[in-house]
N, C-alpha and C. Protein backbone atom coordinates (compact mmCIF):
# COMPACT_ATOMS: atom_id res chain seq x y z
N UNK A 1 -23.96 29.31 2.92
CA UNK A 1 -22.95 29.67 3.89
C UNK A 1 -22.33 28.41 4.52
N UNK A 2 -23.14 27.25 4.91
CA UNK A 2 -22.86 26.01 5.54
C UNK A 2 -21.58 25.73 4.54
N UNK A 3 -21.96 25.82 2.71
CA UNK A 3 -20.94 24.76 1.91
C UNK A 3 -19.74 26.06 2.06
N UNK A 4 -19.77 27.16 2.44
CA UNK A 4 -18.57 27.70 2.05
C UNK A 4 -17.87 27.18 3.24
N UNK A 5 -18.31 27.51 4.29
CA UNK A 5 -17.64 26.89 5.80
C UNK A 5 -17.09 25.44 5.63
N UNK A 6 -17.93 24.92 4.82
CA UNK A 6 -17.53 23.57 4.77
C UNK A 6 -15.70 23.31 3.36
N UNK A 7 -16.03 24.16 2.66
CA UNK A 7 -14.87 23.93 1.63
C UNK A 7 -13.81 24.53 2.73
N UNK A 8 -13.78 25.77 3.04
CA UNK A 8 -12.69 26.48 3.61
C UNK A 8 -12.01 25.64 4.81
N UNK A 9 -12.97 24.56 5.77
CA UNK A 9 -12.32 23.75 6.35
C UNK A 9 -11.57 22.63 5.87
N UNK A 10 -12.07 21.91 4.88
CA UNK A 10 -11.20 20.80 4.05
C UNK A 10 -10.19 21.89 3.34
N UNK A 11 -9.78 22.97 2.50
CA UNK A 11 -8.52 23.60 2.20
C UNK A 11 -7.56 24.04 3.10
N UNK A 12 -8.03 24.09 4.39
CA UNK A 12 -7.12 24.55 5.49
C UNK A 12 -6.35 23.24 6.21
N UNK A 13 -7.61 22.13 6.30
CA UNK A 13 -7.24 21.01 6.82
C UNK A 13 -6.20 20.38 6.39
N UNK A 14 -6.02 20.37 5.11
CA UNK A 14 -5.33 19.42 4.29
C UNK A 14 -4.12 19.36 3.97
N UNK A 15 -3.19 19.04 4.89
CA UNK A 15 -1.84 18.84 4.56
C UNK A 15 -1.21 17.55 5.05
N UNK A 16 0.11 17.20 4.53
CA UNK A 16 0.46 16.22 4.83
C UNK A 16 1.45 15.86 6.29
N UNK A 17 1.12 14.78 6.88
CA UNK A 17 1.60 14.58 8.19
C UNK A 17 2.20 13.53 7.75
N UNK A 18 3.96 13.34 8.73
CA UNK A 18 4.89 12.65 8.64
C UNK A 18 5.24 12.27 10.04
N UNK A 19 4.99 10.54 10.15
CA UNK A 19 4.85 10.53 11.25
C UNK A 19 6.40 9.79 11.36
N UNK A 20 7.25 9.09 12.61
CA UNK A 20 7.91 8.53 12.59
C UNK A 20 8.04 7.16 12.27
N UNK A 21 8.79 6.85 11.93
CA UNK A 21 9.64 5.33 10.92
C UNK A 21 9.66 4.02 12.69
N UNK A 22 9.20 2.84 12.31
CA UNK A 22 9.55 2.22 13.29
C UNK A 22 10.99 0.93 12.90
N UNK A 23 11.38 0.19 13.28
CA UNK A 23 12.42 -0.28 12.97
C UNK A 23 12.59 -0.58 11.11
N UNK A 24 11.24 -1.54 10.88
CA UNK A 24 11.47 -1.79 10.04
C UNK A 24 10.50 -1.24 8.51
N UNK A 25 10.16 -0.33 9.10
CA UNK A 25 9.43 0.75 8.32
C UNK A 25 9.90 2.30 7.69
N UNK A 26 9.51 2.32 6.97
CA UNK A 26 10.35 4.03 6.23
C UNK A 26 9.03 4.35 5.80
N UNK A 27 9.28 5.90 6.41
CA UNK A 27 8.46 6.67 5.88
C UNK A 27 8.87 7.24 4.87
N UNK A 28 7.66 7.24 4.16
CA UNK A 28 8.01 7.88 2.61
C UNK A 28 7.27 9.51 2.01
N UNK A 29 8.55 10.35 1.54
CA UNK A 29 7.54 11.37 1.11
C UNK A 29 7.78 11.65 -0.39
N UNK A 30 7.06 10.55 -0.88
CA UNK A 30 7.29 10.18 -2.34
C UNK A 30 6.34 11.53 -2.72
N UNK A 31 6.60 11.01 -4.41
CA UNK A 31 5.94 11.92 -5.18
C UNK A 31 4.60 11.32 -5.68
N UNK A 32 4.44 9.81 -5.55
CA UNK A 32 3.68 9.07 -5.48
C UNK A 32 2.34 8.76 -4.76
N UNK A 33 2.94 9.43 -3.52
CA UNK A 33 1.90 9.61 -2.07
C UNK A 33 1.15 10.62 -1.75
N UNK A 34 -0.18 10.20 -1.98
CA UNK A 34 -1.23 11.72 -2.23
C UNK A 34 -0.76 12.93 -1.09
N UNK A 35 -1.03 13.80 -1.18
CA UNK A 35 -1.06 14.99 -0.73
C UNK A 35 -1.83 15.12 0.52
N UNK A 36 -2.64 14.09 0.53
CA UNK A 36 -3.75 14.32 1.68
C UNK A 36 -3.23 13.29 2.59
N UNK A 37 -2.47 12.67 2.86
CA UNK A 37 -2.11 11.30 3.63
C UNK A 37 -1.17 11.48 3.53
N UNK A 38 -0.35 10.24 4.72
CA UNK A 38 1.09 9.57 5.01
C UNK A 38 0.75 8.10 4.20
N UNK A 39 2.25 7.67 3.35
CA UNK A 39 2.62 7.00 3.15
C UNK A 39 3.53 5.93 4.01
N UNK A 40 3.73 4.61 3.58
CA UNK A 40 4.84 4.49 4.71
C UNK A 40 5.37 2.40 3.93
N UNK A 41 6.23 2.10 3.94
CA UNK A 41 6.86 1.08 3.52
C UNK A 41 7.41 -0.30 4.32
N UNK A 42 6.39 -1.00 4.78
CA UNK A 42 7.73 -2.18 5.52
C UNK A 42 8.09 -3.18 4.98
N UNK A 43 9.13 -3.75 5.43
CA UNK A 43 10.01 -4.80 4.60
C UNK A 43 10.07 -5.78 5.67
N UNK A 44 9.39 -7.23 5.55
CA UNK A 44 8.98 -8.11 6.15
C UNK A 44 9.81 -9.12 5.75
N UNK A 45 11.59 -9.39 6.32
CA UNK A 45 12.12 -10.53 6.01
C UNK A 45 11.84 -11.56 6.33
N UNK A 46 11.60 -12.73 5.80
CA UNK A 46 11.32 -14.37 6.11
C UNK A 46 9.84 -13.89 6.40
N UNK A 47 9.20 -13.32 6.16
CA UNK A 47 7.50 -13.67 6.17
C UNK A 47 6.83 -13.77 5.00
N UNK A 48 5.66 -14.33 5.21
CA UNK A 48 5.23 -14.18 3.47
C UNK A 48 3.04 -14.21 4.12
N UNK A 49 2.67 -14.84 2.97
CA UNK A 49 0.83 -14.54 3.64
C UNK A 49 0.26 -15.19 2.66
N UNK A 50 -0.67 -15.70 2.97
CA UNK A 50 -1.82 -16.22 2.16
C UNK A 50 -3.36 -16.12 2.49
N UNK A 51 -3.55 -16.31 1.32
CA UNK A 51 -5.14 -14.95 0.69
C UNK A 51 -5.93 -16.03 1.53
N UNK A 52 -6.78 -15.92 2.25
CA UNK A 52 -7.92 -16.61 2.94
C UNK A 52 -9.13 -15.91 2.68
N UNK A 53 -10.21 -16.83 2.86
CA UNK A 53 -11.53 -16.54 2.83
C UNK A 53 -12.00 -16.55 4.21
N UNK A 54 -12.88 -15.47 4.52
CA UNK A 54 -14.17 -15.60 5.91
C UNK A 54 -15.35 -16.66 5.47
N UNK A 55 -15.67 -16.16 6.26
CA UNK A 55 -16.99 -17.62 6.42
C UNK A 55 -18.07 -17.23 4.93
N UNK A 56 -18.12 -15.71 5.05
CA UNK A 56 -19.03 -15.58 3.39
C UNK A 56 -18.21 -15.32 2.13
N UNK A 57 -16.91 -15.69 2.14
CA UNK A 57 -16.29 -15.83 1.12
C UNK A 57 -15.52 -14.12 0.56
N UNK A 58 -15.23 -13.14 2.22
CA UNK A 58 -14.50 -12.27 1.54
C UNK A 58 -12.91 -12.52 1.97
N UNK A 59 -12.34 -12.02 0.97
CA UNK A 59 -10.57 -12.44 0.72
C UNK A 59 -9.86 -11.70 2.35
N UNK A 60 -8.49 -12.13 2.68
CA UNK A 60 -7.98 -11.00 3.69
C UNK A 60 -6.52 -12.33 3.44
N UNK A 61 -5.58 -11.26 4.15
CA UNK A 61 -4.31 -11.86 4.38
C UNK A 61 -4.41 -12.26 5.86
N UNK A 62 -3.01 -13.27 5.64
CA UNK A 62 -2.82 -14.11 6.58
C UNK A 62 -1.04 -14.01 6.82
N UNK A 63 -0.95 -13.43 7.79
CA UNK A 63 0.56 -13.10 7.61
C UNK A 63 1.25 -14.31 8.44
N UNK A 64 2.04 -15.09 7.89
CA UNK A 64 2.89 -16.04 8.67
C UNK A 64 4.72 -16.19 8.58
N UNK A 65 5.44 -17.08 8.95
CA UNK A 65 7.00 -16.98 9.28
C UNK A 65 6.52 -17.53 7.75
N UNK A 66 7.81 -17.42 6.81
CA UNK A 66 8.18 -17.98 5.48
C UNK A 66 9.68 -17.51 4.93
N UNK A 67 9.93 -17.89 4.21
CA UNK A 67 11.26 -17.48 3.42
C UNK A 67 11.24 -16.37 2.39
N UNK A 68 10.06 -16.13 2.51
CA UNK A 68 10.07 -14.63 1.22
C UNK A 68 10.31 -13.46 2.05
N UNK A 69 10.16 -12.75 1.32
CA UNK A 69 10.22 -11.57 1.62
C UNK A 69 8.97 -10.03 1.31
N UNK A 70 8.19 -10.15 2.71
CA UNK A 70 6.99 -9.08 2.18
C UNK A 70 6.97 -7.92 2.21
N UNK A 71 6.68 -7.06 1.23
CA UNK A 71 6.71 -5.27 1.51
C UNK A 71 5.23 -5.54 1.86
N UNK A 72 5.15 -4.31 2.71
CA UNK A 72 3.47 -3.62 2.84
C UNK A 72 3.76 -2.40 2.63
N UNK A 73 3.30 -1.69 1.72
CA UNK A 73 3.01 -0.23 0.79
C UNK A 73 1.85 0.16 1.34
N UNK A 74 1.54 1.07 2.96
CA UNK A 74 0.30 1.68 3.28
C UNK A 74 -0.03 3.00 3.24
N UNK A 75 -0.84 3.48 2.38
CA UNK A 75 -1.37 4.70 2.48
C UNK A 75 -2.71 5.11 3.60
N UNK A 76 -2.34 6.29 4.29
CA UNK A 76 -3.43 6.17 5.06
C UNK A 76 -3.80 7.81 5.11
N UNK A 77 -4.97 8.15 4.80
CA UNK A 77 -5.72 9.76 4.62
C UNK A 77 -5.64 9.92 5.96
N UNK A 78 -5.45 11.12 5.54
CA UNK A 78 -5.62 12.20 7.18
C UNK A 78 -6.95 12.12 7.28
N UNK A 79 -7.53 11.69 8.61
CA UNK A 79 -8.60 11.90 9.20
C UNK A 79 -9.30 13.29 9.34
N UNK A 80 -10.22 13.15 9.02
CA UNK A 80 -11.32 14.68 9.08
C UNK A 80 -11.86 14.49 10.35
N UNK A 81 -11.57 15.66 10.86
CA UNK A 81 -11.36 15.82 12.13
C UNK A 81 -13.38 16.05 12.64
N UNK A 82 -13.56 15.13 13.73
CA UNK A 82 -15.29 15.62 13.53
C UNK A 82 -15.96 14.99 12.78
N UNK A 83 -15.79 13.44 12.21
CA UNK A 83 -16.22 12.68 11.34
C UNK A 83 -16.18 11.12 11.92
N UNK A 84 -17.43 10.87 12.08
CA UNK A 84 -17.79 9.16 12.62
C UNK A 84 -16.92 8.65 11.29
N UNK A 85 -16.38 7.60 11.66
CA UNK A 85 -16.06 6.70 10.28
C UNK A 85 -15.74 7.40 8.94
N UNK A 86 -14.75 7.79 9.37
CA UNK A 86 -13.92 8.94 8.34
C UNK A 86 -12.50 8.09 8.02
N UNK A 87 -12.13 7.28 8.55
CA UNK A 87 -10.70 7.08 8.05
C UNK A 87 -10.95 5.70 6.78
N UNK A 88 -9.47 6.23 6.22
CA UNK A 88 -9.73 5.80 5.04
C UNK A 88 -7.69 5.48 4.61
N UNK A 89 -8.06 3.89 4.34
CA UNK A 89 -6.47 3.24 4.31
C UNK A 89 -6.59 2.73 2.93
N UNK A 90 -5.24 2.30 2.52
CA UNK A 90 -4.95 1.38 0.84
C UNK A 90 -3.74 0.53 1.63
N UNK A 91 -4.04 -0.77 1.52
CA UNK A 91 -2.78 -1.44 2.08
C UNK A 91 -2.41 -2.42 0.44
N UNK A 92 -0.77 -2.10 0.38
CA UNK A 92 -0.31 -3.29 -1.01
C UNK A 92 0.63 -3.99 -0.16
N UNK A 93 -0.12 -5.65 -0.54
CA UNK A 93 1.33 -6.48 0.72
C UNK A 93 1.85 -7.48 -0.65
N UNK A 94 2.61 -7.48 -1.62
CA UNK A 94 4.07 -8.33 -2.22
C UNK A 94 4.57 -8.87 -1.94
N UNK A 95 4.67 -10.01 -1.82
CA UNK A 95 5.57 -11.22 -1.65
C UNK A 95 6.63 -11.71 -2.93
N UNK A 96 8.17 -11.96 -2.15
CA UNK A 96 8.99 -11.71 -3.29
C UNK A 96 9.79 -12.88 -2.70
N UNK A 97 10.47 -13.04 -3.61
CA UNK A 97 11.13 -14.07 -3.67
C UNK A 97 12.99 -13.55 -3.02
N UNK A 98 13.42 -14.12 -2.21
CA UNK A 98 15.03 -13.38 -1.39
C UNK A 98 16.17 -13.45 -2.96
N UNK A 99 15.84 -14.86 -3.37
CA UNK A 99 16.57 -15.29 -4.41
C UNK A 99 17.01 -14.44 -5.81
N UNK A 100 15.62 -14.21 -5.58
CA UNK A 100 15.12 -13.76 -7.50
C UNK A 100 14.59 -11.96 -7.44
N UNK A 101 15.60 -10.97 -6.64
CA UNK A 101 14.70 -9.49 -6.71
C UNK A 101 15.00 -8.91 -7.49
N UNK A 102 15.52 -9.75 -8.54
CA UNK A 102 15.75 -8.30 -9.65
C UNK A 102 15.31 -8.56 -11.14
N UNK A 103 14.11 -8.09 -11.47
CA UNK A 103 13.79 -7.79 -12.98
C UNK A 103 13.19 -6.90 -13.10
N UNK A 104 12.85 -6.44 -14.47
CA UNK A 104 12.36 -5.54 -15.30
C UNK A 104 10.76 -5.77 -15.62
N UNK A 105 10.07 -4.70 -15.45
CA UNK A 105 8.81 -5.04 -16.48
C UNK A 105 8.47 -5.91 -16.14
N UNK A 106 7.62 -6.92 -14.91
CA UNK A 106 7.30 -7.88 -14.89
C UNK A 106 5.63 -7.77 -14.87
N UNK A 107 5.15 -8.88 -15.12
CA UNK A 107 3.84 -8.82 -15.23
C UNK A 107 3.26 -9.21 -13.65
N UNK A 108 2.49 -8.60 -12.78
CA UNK A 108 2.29 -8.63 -11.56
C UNK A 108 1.17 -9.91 -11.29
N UNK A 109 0.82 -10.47 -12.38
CA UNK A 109 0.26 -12.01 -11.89
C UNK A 109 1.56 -12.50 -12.13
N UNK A 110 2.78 -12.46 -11.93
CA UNK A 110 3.50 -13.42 -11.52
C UNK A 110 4.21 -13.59 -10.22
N UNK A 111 3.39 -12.57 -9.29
CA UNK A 111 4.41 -12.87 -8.12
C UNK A 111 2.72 -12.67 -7.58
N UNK A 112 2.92 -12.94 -5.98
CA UNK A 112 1.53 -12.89 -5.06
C UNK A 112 1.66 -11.40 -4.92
N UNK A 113 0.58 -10.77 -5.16
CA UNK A 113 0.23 -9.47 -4.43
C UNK A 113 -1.76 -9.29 -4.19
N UNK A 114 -1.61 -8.03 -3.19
CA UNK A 114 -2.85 -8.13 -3.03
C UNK A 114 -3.29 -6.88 -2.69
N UNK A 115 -4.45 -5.88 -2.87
CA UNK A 115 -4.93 -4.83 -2.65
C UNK A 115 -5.63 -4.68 -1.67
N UNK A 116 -5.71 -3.65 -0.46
CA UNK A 116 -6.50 -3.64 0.70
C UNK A 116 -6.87 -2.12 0.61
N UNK A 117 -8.42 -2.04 0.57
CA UNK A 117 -9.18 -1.05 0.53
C UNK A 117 -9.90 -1.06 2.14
N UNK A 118 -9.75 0.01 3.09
CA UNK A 118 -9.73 0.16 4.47
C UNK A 118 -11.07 0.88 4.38
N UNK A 119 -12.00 1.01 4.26
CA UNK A 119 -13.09 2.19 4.69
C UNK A 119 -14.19 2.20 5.12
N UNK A 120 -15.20 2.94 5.35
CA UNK A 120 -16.73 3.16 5.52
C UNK A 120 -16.99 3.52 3.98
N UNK A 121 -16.93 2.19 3.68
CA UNK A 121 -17.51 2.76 1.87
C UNK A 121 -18.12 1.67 1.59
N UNK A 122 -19.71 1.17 1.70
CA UNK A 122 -20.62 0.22 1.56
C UNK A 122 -20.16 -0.41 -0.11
N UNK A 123 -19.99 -1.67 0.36
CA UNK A 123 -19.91 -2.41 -1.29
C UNK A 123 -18.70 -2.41 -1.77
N UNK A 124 -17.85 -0.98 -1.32
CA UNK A 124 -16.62 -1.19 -1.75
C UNK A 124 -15.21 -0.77 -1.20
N UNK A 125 -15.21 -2.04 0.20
CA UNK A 125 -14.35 -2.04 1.00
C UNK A 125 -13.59 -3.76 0.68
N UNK A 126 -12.52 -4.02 1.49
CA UNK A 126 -11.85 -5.25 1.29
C UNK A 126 -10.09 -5.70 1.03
N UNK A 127 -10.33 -6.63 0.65
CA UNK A 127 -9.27 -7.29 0.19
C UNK A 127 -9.67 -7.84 -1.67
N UNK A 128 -8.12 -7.08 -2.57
CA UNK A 128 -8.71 -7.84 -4.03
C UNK A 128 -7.26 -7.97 -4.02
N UNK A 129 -7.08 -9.34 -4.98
CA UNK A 129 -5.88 -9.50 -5.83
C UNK A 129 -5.60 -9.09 -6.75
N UNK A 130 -4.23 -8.42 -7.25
CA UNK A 130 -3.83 -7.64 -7.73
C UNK A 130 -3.25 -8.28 -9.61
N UNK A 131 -4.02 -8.41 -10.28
CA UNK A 131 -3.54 -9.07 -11.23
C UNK A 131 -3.17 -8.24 -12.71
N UNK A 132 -3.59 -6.66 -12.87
CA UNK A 132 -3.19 -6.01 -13.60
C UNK A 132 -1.87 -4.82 -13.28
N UNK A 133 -1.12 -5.02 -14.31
CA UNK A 133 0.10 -3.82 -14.34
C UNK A 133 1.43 -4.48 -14.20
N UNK A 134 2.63 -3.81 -13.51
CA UNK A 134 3.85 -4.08 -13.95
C UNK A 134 4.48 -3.71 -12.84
N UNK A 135 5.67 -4.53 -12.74
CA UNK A 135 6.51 -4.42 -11.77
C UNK A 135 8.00 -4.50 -11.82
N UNK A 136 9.21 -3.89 -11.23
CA UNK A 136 10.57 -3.87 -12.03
C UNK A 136 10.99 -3.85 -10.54
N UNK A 137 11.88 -4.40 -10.46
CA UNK A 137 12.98 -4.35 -9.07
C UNK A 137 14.21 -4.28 -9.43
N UNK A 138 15.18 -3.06 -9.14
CA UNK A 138 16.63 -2.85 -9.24
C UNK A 138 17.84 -2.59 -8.26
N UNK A 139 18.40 -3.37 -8.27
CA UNK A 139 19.29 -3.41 -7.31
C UNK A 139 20.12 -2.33 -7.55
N UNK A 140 20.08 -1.36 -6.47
CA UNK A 140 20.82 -0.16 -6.74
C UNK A 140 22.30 0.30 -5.56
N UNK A 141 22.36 -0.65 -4.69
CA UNK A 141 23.73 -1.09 -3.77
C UNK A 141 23.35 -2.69 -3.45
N UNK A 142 24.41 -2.55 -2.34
CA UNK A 142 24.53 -4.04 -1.55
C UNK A 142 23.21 -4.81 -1.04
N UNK A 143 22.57 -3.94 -0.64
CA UNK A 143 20.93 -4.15 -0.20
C UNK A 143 19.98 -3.53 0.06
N UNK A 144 20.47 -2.62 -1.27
CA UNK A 144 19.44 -1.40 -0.96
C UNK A 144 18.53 -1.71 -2.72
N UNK A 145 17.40 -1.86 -2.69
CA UNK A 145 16.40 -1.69 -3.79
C UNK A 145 15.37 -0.34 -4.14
N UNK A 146 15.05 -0.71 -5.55
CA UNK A 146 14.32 0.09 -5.77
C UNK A 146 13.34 -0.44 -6.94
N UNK A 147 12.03 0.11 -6.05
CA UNK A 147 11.13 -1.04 -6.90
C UNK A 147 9.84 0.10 -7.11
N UNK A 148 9.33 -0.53 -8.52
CA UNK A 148 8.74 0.12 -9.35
C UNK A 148 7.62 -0.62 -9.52
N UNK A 149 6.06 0.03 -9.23
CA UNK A 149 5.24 -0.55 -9.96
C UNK A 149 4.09 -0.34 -10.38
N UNK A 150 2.93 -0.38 -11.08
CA UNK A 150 2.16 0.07 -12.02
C UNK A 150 0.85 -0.87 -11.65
N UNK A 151 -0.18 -0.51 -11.23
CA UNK A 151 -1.39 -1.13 -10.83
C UNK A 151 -2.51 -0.96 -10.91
N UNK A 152 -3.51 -1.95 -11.10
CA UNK A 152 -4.71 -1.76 -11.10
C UNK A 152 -5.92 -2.71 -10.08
N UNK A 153 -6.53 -1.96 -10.13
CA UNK A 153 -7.95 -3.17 -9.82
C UNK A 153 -9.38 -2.97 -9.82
N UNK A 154 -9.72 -3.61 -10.42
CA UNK A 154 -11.42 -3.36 -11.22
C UNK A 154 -12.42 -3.18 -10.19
N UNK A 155 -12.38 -4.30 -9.36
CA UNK A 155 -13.37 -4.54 -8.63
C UNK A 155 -13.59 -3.01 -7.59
N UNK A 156 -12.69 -2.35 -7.13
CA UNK A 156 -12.97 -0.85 -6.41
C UNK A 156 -12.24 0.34 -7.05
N UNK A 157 -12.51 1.13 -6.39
CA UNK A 157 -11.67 2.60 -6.73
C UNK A 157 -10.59 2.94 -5.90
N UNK A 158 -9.76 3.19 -6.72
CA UNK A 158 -8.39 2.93 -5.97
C UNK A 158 -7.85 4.69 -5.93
N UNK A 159 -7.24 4.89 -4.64
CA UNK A 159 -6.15 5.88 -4.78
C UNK A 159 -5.11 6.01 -5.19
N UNK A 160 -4.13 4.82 -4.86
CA UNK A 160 -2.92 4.48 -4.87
C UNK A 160 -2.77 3.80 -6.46
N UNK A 161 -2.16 3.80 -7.08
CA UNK A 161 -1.53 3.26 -8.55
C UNK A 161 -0.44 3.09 -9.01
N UNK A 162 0.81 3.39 -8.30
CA UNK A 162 1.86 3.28 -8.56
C UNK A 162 2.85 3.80 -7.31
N UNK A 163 3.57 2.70 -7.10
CA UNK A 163 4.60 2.76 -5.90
C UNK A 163 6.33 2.99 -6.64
N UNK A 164 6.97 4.12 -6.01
CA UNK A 164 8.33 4.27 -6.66
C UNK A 164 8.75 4.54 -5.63
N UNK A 165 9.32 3.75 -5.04
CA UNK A 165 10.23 3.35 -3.55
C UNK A 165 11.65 2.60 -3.53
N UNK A 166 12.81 3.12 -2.71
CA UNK A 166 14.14 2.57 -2.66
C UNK A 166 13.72 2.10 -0.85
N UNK A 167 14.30 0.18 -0.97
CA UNK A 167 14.06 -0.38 -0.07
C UNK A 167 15.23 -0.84 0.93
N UNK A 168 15.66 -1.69 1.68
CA UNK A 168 16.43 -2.03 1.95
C UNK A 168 16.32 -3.70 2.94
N UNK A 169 16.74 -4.84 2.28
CA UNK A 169 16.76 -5.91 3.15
C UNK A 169 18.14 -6.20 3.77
N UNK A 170 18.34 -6.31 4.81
CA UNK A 170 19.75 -6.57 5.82
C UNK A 170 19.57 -8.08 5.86
């Protein structure tokens, strides 16, 4: 009786919440973006980040002023309501070049990116670099993009795998 109570609350629970966009953020209700979470997109002109180590050698970003240009791609699960240490995030932060945003098919060890796994999940929480899959950026107006991309990463279990988002830098 406990597990039926228990399924019928996660099927009832589970829908998706859309929260509001802040200046430089869009919310997204891709087809991409699980069912159980908000998605959401920012576009970080003139900033860029670099991968640092803590004192025992785990990875994290470092966000500073620069000339690139950074998306952060965050997925974040709806919280189970009644649960210590229940939330559960995927952060993708890209660093791009202002100059150079438009190709096809690119191989994603060629630009900086990096994977952020948010959770209460022993062993496999963090920061990993993102060195498998593909990436395409198309300029589809004056400054409006649309970027495509295809991902992996070994070291955890990932939700997120592919971002299909139209952006915009002013």
């Amino acid at each position: 009786m406990k597990y039926l109570f228990f399924f019928l609350f996660l099927f009832f629970s589970c829908g998706s919440q859309h929260g509001s966009a802040t200046k430089n953020e869009i919310s997204l209700n891709s087809v991409v973006c699980p069912d159980d979470g908000v998605c959401s997109l920012n576009v970080l002109p003139n900033q860029s980040f670099s991968i640092e180590k803590d004192g025992i050698g785990v990875l994290y970003p470092k966000i500073k002023e620069g000339q690139t240009v950074l998306l952060k791609f965050e997925y974040k699960r709806n919280e189970i309501p009644n649960t210590v240490d229940g939330n559960y995030s995927e952060i993708i932060y890209l660093e791009l070049d202002p100059n150079n945003l438009e190709f096809e098919n690119d191989d994603v060890k060629n630009i900086k990116a990096l994977f952020g796994r948010l959770c209460f999940c022993r062993g496999q929480t963090g920061y990993y670099i993102i060195n498998q899959g593909e990436l395409s950026i198309m300029k589809i107006s004056k400054n409006q993009y649309r970027i495509k991309m295809n991902f992996k990463v070994d070291e955890v279990p990932q939700v997120v795998t592919t971002i299909d988002e139209v952006f915009s830098i002013k």
